[in-house]
Every structure is written in C-alpha cells, then in structure tokens.
C-alpha atoms as a PDB file:
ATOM      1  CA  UNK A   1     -25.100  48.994 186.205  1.00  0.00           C
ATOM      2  CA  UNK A   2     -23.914  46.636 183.587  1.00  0.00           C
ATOM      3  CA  UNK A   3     -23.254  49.635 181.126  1.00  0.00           C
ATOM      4  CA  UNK A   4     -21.414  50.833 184.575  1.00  0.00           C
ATOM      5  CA  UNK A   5     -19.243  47.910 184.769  1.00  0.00           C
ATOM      6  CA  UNK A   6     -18.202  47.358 180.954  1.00  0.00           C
ATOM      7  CA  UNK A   7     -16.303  50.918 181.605  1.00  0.00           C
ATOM      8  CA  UNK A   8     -14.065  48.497 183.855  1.00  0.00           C
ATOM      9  CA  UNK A   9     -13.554  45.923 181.484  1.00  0.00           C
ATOM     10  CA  UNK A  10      -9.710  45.020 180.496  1.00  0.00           C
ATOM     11  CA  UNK A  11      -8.935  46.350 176.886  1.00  0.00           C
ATOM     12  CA  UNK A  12      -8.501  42.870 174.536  1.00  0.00           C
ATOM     13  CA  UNK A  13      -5.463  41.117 174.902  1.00  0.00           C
ATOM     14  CA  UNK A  14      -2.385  42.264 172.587  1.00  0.00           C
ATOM     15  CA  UNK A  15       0.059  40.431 173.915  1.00  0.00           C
ATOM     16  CA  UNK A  16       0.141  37.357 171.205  1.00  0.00           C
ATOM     17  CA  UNK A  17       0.465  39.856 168.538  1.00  0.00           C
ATOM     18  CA  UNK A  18       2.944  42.758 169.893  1.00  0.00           C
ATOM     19  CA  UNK A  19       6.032  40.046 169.670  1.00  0.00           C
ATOM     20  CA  UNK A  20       5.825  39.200 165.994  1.00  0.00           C
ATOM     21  CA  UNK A  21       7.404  41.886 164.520  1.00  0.00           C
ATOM     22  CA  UNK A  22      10.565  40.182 166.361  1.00  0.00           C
ATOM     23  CA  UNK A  23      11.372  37.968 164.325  1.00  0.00           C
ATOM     24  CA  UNK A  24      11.313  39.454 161.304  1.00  0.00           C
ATOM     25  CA  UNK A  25      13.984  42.028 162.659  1.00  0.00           C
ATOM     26  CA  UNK A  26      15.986  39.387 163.654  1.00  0.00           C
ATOM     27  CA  UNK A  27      15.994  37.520 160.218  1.00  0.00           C
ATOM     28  CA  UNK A  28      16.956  40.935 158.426  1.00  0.00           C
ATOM     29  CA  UNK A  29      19.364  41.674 161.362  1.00  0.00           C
ATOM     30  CA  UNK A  30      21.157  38.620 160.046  1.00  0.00           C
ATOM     31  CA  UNK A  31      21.392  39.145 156.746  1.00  0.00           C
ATOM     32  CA  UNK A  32      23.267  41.960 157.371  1.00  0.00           C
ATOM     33  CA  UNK A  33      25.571  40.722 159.719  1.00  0.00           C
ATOM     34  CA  UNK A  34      26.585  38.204 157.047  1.00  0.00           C
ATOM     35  CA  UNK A  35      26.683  40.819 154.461  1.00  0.00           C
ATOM     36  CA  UNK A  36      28.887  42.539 156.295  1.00  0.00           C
ATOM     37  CA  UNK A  37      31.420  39.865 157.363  1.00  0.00           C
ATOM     38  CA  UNK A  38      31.527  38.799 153.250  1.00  0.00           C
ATOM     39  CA  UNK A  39      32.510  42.524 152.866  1.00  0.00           C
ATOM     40  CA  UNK A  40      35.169  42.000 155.888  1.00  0.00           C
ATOM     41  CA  UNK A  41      36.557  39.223 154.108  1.00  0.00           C
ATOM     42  CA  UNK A  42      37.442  40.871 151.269  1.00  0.00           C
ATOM     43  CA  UNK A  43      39.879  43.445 152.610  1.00  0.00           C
ATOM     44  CA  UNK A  44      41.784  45.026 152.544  1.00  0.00           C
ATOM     45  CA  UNK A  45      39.517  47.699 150.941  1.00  0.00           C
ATOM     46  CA  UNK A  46      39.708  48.666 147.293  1.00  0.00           C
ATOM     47  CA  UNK A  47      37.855  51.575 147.199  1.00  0.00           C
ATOM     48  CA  UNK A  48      36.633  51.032 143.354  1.00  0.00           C
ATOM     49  CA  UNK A  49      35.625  47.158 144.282  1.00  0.00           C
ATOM     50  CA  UNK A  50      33.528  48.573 147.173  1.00  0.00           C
ATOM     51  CA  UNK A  51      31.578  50.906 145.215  1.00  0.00           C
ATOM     52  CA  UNK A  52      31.319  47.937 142.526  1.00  0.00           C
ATOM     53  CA  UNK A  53      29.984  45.581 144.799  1.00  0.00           C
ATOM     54  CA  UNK A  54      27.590  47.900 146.729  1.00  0.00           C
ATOM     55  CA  UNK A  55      25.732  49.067 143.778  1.00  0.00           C
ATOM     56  CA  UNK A  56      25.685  44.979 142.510  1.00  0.00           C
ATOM     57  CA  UNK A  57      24.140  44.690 146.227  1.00  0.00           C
ATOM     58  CA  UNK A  58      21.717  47.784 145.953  1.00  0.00           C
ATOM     59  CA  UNK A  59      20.176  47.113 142.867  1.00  0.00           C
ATOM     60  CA  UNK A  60      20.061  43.344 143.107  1.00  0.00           C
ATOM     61  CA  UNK A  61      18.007  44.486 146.381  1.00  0.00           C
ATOM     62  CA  UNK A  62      15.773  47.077 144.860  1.00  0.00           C
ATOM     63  CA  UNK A  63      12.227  46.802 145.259  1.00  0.00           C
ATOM     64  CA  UNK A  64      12.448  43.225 147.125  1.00  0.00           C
ATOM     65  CA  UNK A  65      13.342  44.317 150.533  1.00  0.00           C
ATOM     66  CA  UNK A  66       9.577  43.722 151.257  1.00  0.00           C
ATOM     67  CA  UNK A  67      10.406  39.902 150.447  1.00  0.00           C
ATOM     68  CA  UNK A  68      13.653  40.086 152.583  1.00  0.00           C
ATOM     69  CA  UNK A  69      11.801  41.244 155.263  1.00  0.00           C
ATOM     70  CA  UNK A  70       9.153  38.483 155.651  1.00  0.00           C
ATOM     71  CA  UNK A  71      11.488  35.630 154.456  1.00  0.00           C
ATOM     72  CA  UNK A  72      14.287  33.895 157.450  1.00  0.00           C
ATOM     73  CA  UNK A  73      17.388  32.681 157.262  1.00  0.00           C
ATOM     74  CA  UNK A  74      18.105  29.550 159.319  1.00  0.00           C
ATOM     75  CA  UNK A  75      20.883  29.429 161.614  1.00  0.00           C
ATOM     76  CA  UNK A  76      22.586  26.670 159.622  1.00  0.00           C
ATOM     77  CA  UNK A  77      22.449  28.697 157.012  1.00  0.00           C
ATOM     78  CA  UNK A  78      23.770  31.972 158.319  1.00  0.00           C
ATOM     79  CA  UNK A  79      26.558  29.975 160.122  1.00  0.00           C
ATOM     80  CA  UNK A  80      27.930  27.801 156.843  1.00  0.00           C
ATOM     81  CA  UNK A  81      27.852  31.298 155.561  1.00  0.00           C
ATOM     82  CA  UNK A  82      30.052  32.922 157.720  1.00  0.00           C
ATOM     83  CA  UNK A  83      32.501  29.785 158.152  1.00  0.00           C
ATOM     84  CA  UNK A  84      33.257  30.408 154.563  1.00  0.00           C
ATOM     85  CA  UNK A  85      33.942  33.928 154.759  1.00  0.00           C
ATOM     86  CA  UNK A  86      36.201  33.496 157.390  1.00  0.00           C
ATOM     87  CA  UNK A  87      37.876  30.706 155.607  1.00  0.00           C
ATOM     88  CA  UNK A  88      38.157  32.657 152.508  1.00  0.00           C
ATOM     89  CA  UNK A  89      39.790  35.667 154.671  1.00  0.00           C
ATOM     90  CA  UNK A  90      41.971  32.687 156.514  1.00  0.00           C
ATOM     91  CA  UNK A  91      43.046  31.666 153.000  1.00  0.00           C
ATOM     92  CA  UNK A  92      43.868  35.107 152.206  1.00  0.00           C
ATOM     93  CA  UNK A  93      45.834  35.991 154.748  1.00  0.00           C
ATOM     94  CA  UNK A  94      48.266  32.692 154.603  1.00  0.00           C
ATOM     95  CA  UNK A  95      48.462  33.476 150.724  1.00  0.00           C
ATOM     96  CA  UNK A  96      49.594  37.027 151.888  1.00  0.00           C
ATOM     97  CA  UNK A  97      52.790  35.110 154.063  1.00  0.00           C
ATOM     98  CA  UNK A  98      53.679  33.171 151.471  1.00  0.00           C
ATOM     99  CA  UNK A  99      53.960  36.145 148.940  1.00  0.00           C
ATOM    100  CA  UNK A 100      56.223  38.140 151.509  1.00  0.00           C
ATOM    101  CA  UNK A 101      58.702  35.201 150.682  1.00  0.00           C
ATOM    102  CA  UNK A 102      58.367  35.305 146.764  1.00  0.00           C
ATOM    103  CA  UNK A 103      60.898  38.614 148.075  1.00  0.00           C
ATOM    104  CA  UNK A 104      63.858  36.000 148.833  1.00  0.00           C
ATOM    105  CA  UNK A 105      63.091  33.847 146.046  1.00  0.00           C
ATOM    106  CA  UNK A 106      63.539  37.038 143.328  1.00  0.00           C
ATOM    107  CA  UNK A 107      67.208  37.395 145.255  1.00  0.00           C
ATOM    108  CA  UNK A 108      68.145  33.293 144.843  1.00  0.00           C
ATOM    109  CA  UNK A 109      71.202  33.251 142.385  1.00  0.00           C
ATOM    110  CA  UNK A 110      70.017  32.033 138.738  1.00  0.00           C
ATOM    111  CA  UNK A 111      66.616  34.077 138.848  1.00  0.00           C
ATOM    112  CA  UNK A 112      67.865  37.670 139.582  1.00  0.00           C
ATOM    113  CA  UNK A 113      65.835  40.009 137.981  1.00  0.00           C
ATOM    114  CA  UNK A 114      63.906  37.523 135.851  1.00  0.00           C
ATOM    115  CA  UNK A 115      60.883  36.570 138.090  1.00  0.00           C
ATOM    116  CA  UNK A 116      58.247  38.549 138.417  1.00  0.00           C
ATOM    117  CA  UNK A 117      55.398  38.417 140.985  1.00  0.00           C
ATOM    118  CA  UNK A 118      51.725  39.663 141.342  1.00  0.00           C
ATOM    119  CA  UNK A 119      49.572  39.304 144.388  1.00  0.00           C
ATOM    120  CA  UNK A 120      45.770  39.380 143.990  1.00  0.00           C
ATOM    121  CA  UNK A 121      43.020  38.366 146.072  1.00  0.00           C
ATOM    122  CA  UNK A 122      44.868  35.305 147.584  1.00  0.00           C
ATOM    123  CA  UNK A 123      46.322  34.544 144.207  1.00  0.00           C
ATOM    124  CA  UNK A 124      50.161  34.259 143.426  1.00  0.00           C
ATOM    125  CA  UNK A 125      51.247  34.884 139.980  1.00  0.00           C
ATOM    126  CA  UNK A 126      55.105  34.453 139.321  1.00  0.00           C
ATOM    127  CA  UNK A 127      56.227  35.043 135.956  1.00  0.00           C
ATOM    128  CA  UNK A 128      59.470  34.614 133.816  1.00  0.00           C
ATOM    129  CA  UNK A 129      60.014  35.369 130.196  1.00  0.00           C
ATOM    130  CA  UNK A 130      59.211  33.278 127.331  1.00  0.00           C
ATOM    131  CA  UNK A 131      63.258  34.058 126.168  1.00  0.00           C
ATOM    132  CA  UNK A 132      64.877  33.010 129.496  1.00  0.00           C
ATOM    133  CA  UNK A 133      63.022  29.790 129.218  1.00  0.00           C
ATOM    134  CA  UNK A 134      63.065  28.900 125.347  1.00  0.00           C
ATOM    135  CA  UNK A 135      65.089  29.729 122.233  1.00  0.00           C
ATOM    136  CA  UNK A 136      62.820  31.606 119.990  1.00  0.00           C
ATOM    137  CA  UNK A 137      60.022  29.568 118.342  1.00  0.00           C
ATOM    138  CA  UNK A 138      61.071  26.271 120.286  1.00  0.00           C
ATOM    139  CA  UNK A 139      59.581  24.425 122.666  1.00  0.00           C
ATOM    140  CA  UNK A 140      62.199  22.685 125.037  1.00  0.00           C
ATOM    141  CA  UNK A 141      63.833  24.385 127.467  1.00  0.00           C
ATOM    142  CA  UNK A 142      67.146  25.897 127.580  1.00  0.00           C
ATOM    143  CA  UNK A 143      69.988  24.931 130.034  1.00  0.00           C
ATOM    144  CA  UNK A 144      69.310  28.657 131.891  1.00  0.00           C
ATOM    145  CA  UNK A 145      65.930  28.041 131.576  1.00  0.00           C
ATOM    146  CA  UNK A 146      65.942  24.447 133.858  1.00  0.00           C
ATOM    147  CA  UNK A 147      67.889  26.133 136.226  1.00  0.00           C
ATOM    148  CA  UNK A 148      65.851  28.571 136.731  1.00  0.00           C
ATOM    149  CA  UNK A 149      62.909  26.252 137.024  1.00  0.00           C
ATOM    150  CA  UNK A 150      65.011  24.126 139.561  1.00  0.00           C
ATOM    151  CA  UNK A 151      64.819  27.196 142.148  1.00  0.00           C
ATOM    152  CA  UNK A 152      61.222  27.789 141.459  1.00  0.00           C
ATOM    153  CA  UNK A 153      61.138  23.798 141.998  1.00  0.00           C
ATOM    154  CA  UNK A 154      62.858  24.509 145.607  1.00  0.00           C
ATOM    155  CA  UNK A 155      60.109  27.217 146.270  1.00  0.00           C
ATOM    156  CA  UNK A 156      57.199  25.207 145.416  1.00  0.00           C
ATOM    157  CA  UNK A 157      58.774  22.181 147.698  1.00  0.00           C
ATOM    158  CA  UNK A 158      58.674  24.257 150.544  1.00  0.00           C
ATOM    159  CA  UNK A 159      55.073  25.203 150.042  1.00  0.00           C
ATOM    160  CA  UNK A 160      53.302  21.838 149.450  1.00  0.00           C
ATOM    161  CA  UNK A 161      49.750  23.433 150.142  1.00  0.00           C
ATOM    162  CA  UNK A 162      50.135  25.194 147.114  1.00  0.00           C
ATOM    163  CA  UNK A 163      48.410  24.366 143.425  1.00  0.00           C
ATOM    164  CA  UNK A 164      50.669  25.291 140.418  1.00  0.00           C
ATOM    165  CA  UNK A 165      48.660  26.478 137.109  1.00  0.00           C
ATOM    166  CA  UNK A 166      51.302  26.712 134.525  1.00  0.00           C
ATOM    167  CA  UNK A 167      50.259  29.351 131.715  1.00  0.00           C
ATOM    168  CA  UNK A 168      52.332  29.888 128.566  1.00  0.00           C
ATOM    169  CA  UNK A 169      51.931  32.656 126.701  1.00  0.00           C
ATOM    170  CA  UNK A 170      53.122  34.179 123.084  1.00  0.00           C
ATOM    171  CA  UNK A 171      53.372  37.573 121.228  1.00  0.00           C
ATOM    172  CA  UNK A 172      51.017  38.160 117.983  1.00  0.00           C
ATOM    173  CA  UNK A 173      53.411  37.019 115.745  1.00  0.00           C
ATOM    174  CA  UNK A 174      52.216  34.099 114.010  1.00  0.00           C
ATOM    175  CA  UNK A 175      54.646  30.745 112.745  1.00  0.00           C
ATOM    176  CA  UNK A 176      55.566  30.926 109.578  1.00  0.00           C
ATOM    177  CA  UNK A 177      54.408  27.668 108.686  1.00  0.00           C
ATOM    178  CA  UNK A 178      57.000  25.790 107.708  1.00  0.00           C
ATOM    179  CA  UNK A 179      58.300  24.473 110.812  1.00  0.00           C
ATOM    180  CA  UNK A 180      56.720  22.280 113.357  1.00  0.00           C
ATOM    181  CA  UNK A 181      53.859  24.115 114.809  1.00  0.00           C
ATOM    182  CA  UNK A 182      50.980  25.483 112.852  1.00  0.00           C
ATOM    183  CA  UNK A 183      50.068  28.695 115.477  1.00  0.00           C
ATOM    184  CA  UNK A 184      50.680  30.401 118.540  1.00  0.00           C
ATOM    185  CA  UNK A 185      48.177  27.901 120.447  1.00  0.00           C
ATOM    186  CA  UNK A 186      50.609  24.641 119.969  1.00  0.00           C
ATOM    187  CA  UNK A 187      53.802  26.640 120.882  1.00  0.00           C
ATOM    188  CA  UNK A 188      52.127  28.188 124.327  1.00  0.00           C
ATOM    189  CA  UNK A 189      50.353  24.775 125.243  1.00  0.00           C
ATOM    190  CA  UNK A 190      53.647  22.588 124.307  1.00  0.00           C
ATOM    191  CA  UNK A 191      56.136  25.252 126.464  1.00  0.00           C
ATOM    192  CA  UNK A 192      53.336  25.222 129.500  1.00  0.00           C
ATOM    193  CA  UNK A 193      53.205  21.447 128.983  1.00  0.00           C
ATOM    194  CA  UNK A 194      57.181  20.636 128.921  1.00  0.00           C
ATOM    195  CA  UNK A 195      57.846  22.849 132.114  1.00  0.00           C
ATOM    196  CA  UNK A 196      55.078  20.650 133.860  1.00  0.00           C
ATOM    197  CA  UNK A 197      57.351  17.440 132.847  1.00  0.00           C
ATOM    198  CA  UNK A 198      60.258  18.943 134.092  1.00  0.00           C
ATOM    199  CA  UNK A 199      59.032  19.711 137.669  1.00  0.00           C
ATOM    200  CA  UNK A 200      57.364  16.012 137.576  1.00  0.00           C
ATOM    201  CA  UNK A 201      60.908  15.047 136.916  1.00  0.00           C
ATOM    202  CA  UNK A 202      61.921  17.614 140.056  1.00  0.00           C
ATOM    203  CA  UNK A 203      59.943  15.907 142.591  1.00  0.00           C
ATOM    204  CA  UNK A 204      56.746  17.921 142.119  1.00  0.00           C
ATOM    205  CA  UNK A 205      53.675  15.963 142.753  1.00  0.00           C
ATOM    206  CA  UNK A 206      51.605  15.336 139.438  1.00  0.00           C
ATOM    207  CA  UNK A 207      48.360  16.631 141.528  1.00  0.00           C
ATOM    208  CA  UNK A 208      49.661  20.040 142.323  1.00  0.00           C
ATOM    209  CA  UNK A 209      50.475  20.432 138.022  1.00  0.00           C
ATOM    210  CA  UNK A 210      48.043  21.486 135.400  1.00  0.00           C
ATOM    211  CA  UNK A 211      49.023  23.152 132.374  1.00  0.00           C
ATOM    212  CA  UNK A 212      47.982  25.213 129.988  1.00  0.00           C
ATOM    213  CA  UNK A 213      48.709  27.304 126.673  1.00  0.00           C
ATOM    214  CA  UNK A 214      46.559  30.856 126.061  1.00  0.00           C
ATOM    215  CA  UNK A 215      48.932  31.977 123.127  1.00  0.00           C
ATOM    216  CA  UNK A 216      48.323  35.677 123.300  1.00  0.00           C
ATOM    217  CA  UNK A 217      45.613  36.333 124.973  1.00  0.00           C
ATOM    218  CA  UNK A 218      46.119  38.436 127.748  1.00  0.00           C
ATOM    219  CA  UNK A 219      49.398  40.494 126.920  1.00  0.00           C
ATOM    220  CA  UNK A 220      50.953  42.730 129.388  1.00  0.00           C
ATOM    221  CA  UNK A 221      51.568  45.347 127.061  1.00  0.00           C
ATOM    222  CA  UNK A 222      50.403  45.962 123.976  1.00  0.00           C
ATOM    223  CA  UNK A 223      51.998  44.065 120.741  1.00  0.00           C
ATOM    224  CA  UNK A 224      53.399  47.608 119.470  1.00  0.00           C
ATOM    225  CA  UNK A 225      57.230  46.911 119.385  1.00  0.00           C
ATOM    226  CA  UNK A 226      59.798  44.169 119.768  1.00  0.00           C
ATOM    227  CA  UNK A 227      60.646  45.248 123.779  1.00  0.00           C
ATOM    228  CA  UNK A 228      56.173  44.914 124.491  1.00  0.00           C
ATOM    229  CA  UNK A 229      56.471  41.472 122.667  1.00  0.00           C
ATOM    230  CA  UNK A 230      59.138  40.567 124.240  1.00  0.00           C
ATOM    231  CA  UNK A 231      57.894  41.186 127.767  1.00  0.00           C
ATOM    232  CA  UNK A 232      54.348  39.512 126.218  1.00  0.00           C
ATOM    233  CA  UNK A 233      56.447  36.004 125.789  1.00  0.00           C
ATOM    234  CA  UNK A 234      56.212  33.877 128.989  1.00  0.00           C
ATOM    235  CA  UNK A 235      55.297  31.144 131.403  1.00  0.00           C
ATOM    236  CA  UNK A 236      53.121  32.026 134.911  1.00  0.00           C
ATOM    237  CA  UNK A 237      53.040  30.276 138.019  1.00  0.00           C
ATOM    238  CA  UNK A 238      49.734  30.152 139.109  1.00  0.00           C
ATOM    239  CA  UNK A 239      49.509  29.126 142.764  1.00  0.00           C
ATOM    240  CA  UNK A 240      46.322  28.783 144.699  1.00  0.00           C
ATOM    241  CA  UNK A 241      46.300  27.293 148.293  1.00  0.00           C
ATOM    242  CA  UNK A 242      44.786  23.510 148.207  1.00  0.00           C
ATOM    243  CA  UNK A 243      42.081  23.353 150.873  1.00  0.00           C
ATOM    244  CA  UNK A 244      41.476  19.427 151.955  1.00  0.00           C
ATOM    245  CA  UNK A 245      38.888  18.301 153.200  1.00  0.00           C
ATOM    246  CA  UNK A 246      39.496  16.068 156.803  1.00  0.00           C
END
C-alpha cells in the first residue's frame, strides 16, 4: 500500500524557481530600451554614423552578453539615463530653431554674402573671412569688419542661451619675421581675442565669450592657391546652448 500511495504523491514544488528567469529578462529588456532611445536621440539618421556606432556597440558587446545577462540595471539608473537622452534630443531640436534663423541673419545689410553657417549635431558654426575682418597680417579690426560684428552682436543678443567659442584661423603662410608676431599661432589667438573685446564692448556678457587661436589647423580647403587660402583665413562662431542648472 505505501508503494501504492507514493504513485499519488505531488511532484516537488517548482514554483520558487520557475520565476527567476524574470528578472534577468527584464534587466536586459532595459538595456535595450535605453539603447535604443540614445540611438533616437541622435536623429535624424546618418546612415554612415549608424553603421559606425552599431559595430562600436556589437563588438564592445561581444562575448560578454553572458555578463549582461546576469548583471541589473537599477531604475535610477535607467531613468537618469534616459532624462539625458531626451535632454540631449531637447537640446537638439531648439539648436535646430535657432539655425533656421541664421537664414535672416545671412540677408541683414552689412553681412550679405559673407557669413557662412554649418549645423551639426546641435552645434552652430557661423563663419566670416579672415579679410572682411582684418587687413592682411594685422590684428585689429577693420571699420567693415566691426560692423559686421555689430549684427552678429544683435544675433547673439537675441539668443542669450547661447555660448560663443570664437576660433581664428590662418592660411600656411608663415610671418616673415620682421614684424610684430613671430607665427601663425599669435596672429589667430590675438584676432579671436580682439573680436571677444569688441562684443564685451557690445553688451555681450563676458561668460558667454571664450576665445581662441588654432592658426591653420583645420583648413577648409586645401592650402593649394591664393582663392583656398583665402577662404582658409577666418573667425567662427561657435555657439552651444548653455544648460543651467535650477
């Protein structure tokens, strides 16, 4: 009878067990939620930046996904995460507005044809030649030079939340020597530096200026004739939106 009854018996309970698989799922599930709304945030798509930062993703992956499936995420964690992607997209986005009026700026009289402008993952670039600003191999700017700097001075007023990174650049060609300024570095930094006092004296807050001189690093073309150099002089407008903090 008792080798009767133990035919009756209840299998052993499973039920603790069955559950824990859970929770790992959830952790991973997670992950790629955030993964995904980083990926959001940095549209609109560029097709060569996707591939770029899936393989980054893929191979930084490879062979741990064992790990990433038996570590967790807090919620704290996942959530300061996604706050700052949608900040960053929310930065993006109001960057984008202000660009779409760089279009009436480029029609103001005194700057017709002369500025320049370059969007790029929330980042504004205006630029205007080195010769508009500066006789050649000088440093103080030229009577058409201030007033073009007064309209940009207009534009930046009406976008306080903006940060202003002034970049001078040169051409290759080097000083000669005999004059004031021993290389391309002094004559870049000194141009970047005097349109910074000039928007001080504008009304620009000193906390929205920094400036800087890269001498020619970076040209636009390459230093091949006198129209590339040319086009290599100038100053850029860096703005960035300001986040502050409450």
């Amino acid at each position: 009878m008792d080798d009767d009854r133990s035919l009756f018996r209840p299998p052993p309970d499973e039920d603790e067990n069955s559950n824990e698989w859970m929770t790992t799922f959830a952790d991973l599930s997670m992950l790629l939620l955030v993964f995904f709304v980083l990926l959001y945030s940095m549209s609109t798509l560029d097709t060569e930046k996707f591939s770029k930062t899936f393989s980054s993703v893929t191979q930084a992956l490879s062979g741990k996904m064992q790990k990433l499936s038996t570590s967790r995420i807090s919620r704290d964690e996942a959530g300061v995460l996604i706050d700052q992607a949608l900040m960053r997209r929310q930065i993006v986005e109001s960057q984008r507005k202000v660009f779409a009026e760089v279009k009436t700026l480029q029609s103001k009289k005194g700057v017709e044809g002369l500025v320049s402008a370059n969007f790029e993952d929330g980042v504004i670039t205006l630029r205007v030649p080195g010769d508009v600003l500066f006789r050649p191999g000088k440093v103080r700017l030229t009577e058409e030079g201030r007033r073009v700097i007064l309209v940009l001075r207009n534009f930046f007023i009406q976008h306080p939340d903006q940060q202003i990174k002034i970049i001078g650049y040169t051409d290759d060609t080097q000083p000669s020597g005999q004059g004031r300024f021993k290389d391309n570095w002094e004559i870049s930094a000194m141009r970047a530096v005097n349109v910074l006092r000039d928007l001080l004296k504008m009304g620009i807050k000193s906390n929205r200026l920094t400036a800087t001189g890269l001498a020619d690093i970076n040209p636009l073309f390459p230093n091949t004739s006198d129209e590339f150099r040319a086009k290599n002089r100038r100053v850029e407008f860096v703005l960035e939106k300001r986040v502050t903090g409450k």
